[in-house]
C-alpha atoms as a PDB file:
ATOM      1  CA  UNK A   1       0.000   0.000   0.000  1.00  0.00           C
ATOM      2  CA  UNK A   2       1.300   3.079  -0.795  1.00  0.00           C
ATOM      3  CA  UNK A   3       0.530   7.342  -0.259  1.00  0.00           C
ATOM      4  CA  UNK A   4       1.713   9.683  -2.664  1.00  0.00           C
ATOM      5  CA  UNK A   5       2.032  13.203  -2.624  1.00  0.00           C
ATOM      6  CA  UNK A   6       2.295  14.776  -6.034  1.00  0.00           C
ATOM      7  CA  UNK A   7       2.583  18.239  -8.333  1.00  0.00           C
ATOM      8  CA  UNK A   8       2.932  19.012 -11.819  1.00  0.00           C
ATOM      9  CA  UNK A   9       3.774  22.327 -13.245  1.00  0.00           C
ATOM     10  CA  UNK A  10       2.114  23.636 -16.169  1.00  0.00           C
ATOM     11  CA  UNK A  11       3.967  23.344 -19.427  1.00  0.00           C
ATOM     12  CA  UNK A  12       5.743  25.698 -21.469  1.00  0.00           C
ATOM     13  CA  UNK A  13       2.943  25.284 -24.152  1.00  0.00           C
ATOM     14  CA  UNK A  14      -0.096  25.190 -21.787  1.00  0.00           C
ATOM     15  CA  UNK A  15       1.097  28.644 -20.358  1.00  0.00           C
ATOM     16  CA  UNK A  16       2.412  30.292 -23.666  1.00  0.00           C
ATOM     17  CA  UNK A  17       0.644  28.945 -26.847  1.00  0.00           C
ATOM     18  CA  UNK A  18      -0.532  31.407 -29.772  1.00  0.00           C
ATOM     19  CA  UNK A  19      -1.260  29.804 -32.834  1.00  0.00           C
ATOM     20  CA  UNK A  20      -2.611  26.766 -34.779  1.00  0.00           C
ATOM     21  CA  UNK A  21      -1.679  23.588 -33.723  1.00  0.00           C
ATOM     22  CA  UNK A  22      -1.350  21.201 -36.592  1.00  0.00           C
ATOM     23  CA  UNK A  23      -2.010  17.644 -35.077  1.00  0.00           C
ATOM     24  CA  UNK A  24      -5.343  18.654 -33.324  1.00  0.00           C
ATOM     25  CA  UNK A  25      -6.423  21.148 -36.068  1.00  0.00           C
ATOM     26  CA  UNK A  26      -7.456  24.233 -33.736  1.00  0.00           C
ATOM     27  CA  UNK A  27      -6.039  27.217 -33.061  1.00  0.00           C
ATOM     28  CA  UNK A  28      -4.758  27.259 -28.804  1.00  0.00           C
ATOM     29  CA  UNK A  29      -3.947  29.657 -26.280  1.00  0.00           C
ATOM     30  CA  UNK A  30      -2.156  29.244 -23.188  1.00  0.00           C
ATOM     31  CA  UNK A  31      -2.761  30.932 -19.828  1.00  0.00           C
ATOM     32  CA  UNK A  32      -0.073  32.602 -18.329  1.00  0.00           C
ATOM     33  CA  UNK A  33      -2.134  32.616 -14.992  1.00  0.00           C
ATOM     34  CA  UNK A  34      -2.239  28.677 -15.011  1.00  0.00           C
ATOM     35  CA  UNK A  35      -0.922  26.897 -11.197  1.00  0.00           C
ATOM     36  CA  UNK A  36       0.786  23.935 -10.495  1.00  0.00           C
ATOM     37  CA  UNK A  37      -1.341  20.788 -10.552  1.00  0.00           C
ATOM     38  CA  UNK A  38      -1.307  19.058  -7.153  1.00  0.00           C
ATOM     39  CA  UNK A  39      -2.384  15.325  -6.258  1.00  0.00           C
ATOM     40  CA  UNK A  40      -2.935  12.992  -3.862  1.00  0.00           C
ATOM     41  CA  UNK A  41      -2.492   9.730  -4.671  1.00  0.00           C
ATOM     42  CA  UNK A  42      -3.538   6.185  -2.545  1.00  0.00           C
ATOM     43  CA  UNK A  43      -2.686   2.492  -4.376  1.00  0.00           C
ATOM     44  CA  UNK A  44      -2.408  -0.663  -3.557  1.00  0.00           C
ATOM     45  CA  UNK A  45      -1.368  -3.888  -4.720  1.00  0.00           C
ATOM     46  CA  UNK A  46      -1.551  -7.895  -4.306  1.00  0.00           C
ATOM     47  CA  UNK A  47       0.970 -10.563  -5.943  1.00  0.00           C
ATOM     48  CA  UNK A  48       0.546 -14.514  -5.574  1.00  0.00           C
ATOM     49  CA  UNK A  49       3.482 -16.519  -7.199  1.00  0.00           C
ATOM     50  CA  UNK A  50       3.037 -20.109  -7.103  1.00  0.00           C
ATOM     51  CA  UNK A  51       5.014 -22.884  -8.866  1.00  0.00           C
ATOM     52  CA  UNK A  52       2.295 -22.685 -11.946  1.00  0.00           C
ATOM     53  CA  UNK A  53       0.641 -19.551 -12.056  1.00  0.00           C
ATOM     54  CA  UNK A  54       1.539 -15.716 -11.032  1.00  0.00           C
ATOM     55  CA  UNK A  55      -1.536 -13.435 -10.631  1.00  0.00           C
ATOM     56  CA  UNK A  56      -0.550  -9.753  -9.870  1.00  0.00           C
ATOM     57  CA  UNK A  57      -3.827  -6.754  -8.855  1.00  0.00           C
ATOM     58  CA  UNK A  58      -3.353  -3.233  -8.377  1.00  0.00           C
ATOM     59  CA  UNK A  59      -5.968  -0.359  -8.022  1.00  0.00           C
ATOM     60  CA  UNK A  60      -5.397   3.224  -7.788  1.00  0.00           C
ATOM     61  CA  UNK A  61      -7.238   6.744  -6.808  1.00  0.00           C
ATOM     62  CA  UNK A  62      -5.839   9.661  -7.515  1.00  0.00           C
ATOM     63  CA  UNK A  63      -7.568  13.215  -6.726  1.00  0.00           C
ATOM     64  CA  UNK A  64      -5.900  16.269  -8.832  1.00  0.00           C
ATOM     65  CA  UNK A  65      -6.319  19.553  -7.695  1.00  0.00           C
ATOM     66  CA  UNK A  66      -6.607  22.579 -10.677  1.00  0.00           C
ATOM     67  CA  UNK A  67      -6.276  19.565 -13.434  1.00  0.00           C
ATOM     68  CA  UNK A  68      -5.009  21.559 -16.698  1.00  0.00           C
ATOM     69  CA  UNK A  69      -7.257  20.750 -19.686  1.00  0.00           C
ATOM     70  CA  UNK A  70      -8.579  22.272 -22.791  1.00  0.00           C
ATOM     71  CA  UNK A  71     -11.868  24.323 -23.787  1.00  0.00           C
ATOM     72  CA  UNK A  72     -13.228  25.912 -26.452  1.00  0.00           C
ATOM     73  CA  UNK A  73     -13.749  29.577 -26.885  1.00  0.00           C
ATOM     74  CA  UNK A  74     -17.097  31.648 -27.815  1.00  0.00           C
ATOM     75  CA  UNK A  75     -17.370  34.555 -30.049  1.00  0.00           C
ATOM     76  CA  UNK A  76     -19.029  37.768 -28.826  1.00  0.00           C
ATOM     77  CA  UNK A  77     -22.526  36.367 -30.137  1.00  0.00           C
ATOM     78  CA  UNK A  78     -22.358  33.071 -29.271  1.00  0.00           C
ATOM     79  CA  UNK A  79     -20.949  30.604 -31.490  1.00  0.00           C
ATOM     80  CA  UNK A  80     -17.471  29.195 -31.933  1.00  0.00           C
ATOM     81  CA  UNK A  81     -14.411  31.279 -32.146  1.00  0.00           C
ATOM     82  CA  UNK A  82     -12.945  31.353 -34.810  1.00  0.00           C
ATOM     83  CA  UNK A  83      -9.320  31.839 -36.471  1.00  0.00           C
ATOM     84  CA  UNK A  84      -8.459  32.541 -40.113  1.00  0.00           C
ATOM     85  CA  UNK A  85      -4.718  30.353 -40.754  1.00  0.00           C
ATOM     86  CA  UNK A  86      -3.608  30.438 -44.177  1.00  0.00           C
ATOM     87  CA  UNK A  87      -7.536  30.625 -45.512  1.00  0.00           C
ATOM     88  CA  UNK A  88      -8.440  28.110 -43.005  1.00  0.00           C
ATOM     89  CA  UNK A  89     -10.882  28.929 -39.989  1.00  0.00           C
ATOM     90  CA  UNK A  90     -10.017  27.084 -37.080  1.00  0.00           C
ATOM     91  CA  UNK A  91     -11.610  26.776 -33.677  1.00  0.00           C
ATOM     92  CA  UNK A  92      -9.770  28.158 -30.679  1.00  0.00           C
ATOM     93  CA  UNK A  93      -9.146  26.976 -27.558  1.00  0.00           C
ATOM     94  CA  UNK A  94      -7.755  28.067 -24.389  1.00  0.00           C
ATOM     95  CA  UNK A  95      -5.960  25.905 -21.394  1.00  0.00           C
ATOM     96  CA  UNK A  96      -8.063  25.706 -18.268  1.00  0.00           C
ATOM     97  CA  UNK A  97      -7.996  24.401 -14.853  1.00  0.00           C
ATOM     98  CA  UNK A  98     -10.743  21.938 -12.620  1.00  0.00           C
ATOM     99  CA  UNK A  99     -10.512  19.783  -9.928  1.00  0.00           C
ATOM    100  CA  UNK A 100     -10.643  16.110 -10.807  1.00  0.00           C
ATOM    101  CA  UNK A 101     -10.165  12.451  -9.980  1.00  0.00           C
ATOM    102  CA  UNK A 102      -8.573   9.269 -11.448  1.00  0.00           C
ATOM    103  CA  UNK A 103      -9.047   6.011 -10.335  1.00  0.00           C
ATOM    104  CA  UNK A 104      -7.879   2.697 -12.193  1.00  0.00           C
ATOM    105  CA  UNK A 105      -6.920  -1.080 -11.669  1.00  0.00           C
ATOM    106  CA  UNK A 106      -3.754  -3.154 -13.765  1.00  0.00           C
ATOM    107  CA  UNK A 107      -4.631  -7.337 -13.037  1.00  0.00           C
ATOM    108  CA  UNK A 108      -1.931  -9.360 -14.571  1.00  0.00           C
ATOM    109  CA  UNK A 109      -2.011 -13.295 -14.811  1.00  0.00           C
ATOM    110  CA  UNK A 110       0.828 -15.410 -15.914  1.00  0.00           C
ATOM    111  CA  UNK A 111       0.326 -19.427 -16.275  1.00  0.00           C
ATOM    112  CA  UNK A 112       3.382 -21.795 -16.745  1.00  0.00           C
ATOM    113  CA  UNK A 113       2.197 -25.328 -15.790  1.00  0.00           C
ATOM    114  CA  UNK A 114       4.883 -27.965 -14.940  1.00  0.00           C
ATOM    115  CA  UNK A 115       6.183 -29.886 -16.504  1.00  0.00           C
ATOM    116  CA  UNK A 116       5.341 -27.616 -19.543  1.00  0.00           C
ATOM    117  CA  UNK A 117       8.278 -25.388 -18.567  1.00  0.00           C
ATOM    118  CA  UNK A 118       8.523 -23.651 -21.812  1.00  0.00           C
ATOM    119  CA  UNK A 119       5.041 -22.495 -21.799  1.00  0.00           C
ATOM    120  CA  UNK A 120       3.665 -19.394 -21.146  1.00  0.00           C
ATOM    121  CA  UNK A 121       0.722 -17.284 -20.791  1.00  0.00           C
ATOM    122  CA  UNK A 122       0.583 -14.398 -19.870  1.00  0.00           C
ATOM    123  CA  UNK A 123      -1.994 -12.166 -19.275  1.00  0.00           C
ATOM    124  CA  UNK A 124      -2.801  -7.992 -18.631  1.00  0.00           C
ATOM    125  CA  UNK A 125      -5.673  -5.973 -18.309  1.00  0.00           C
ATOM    126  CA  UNK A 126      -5.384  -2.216 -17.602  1.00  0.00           C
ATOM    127  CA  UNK A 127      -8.331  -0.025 -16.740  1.00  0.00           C
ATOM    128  CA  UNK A 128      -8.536   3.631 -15.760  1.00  0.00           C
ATOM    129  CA  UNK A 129     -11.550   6.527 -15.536  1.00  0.00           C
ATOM    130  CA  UNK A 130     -11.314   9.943 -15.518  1.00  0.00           C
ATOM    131  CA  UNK A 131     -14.033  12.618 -13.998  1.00  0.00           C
ATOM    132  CA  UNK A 132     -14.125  16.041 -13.036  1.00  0.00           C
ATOM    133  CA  UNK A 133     -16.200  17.531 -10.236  1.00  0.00           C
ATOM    134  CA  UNK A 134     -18.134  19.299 -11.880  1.00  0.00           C
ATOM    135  CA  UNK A 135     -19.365  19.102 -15.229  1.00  0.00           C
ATOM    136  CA  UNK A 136     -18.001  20.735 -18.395  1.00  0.00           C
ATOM    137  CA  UNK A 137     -19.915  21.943 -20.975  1.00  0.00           C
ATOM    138  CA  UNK A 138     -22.183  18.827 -19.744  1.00  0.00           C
ATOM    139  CA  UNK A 139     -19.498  16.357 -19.570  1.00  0.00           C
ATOM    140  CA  UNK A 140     -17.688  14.992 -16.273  1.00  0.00           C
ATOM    141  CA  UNK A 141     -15.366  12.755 -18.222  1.00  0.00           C
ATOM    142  CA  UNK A 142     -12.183  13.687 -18.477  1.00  0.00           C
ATOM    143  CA  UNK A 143      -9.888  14.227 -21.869  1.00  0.00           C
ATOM    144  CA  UNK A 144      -7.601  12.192 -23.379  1.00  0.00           C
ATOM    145  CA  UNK A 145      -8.540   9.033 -21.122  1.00  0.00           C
ATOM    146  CA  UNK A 146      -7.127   5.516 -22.605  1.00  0.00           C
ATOM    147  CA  UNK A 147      -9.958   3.111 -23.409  1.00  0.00           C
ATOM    148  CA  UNK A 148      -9.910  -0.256 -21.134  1.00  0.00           C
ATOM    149  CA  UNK A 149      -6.788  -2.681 -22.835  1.00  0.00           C
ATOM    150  CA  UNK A 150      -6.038  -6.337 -22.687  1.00  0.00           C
ATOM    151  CA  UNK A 151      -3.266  -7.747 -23.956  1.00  0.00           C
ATOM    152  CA  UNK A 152      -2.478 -11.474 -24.065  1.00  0.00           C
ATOM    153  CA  UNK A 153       0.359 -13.378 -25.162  1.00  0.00           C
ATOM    154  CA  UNK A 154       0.977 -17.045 -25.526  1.00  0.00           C
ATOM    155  CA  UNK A 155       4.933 -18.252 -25.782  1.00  0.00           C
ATOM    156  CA  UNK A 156       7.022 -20.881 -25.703  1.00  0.00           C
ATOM    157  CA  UNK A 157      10.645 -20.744 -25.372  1.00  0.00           C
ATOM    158  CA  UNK A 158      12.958 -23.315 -25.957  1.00  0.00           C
ATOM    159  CA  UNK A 159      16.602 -23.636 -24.849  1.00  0.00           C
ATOM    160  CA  UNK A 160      17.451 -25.489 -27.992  1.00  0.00           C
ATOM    161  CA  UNK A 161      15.647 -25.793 -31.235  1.00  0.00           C
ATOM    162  CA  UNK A 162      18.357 -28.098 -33.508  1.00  0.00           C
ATOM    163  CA  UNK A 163      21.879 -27.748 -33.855  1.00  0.00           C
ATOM    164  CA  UNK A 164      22.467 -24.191 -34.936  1.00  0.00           C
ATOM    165  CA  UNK A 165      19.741 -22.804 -32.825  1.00  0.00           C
ATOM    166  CA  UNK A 166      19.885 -21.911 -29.057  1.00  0.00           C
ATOM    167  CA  UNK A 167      16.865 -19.627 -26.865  1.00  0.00           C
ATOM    168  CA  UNK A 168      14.541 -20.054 -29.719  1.00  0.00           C
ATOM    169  CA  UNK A 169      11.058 -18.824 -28.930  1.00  0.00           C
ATOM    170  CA  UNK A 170       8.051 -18.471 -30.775  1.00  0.00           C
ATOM    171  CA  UNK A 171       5.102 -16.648 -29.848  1.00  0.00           C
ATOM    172  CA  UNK A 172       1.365 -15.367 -30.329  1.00  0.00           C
ATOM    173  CA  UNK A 173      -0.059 -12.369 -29.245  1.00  0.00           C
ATOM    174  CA  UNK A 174      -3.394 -10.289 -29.218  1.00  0.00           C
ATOM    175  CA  UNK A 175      -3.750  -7.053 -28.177  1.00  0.00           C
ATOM    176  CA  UNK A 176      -7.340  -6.050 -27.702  1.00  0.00           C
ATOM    177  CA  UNK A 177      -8.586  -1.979 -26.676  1.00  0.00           C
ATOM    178  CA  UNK A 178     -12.217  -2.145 -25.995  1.00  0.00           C
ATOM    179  CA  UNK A 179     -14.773   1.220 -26.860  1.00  0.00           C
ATOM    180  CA  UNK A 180     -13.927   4.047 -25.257  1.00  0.00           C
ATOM    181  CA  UNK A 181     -17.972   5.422 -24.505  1.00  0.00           C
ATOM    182  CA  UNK A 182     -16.673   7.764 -21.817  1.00  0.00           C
ATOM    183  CA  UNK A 183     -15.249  10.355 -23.969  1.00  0.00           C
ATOM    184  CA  UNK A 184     -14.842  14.608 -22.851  1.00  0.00           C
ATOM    185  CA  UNK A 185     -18.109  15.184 -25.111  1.00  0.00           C
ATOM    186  CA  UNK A 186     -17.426  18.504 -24.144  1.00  0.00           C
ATOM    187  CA  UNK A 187     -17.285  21.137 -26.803  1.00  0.00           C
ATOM    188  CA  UNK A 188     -17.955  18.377 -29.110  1.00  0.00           C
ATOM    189  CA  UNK A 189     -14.100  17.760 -29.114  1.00  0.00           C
ATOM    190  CA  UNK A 190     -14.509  13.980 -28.879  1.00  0.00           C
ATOM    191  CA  UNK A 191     -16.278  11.025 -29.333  1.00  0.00           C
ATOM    192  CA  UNK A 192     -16.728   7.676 -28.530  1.00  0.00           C
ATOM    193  CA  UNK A 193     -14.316   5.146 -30.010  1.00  0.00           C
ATOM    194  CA  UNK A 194     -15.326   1.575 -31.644  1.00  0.00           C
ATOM    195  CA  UNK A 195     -13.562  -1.159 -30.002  1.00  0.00           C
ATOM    196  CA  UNK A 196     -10.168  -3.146 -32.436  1.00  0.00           C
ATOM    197  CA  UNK A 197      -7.828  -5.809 -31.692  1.00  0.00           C
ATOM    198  CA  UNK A 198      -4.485  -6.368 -33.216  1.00  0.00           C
ATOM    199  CA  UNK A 199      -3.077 -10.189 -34.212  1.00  0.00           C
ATOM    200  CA  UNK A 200       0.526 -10.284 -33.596  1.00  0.00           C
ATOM    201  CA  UNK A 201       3.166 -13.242 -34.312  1.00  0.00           C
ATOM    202  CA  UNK A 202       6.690 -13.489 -33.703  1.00  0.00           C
ATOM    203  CA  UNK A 203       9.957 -15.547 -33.723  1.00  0.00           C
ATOM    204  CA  UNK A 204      13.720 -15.409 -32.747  1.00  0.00           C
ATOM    205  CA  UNK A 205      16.657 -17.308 -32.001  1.00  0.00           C
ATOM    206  CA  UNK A 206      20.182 -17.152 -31.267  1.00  0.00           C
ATOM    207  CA  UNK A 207      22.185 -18.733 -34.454  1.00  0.00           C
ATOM    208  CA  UNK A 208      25.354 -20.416 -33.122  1.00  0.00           C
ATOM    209  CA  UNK A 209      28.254 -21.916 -35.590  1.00  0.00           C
ATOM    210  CA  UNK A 210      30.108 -25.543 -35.142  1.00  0.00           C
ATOM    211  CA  UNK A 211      32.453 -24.210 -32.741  1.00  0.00           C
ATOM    212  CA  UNK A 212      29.261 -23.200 -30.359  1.00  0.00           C
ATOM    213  CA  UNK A 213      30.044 -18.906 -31.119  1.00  0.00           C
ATOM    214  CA  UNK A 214      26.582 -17.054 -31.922  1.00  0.00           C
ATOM    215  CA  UNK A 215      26.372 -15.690 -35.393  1.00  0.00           C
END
């Protein structure tokens, strides 16, 4: 178990920013009048080895003080404020501050039965959610949260696969992110995100020559 004590001071772009920003397509503003975040973090944790199976659980809750985020700006009658880049109107947003709270989990599971030494199966699942206080703009979610992940990978491993070939291991892996429904709807700045998993396959060895010396 564990009690942090944290703080994070705003960043050179979140205090200083005048102009379009070209990955997010908007036009941003910092605010020189920004403060340090400051958290207070409690976590805990649980790990179980035994001789065929390691199972690992830990869980978080972390409560932010003056959180640094984004919002959009409103024009003088009401709608979105815009500015002209290059022929190009872009919205504009401004970096803000709210108090907020995190709280996630991690659970990781590892088989390797005996005598099946060179098998194994390992297993992680990471979770975390994201809410302000209050709501913004009718959301309490906050931005730029992760979606729920699993990831798990099946291995073997073998210390030698034939003569030339030594810590040979071949494995299979699928990494799966599951929808993301509890997106900053905010501003209409995001949306919810359609679960995908990615197939992965791999293999490697050491080569070695007849007098035993890896190639």
């Amino acid at each position: 178990a564990n009690m942090a004590r944290g703080f994070r001071a705003p960043t050179l772009a979140e205090l200083a920013s005048n102009g379009a920003h070209e990955g997010t397509n908007r036009y941003e503003y910092g605010e020189q009048d920004l403060g340090s975040e400051t958290s207070l973090q409690l976590d805990g944790g649980l790990d179980l080895n035994y001789e065929h199976f390691n199972v690992g659980l830990s869980v978080f809750h972390n409560r932010i003080n003056d959180f640094i985020f984004y919002r959009k700006l409103e024009s003088v009658a009401g709608g979105d404020s815009l500015v002209n880049v290059d022929g190009e109107d872009l919205q504009t947003f401004k970096f803000n501050q709210h108090h907020a709270k995190l709280t996630g989990l991690e659970l990781m599971l590892d088989l390797h039965p005996h005598p099946l030494d060179w098998l194994h199966f390992e297993n992680n699942f990471s979770f975390v959610r994201g809410k302000f206080d209050e709501a913004i703009d009718g959301s309490f979610n906050l931005p730029l949260i992760p979606a729920p992940r699993w990831n798990s990978e099946l291995k073997a491993e073998f210390r030698k696969a034939g003569k030339f070939l030594q810590n040979f291991y071949g494995k299979l892996e699928a990494d799966i992110t599951f929808k993301q429904n509890k997106s900053f709807a905010g501003f209409h700045t995001e949306t919810s995100t359609s679960g995908y998993t990615l197939l992965h396959a791999g293999a490697g060895s050491d080569i070695i020559n007849n007098k035993k010396k890896i190639i």
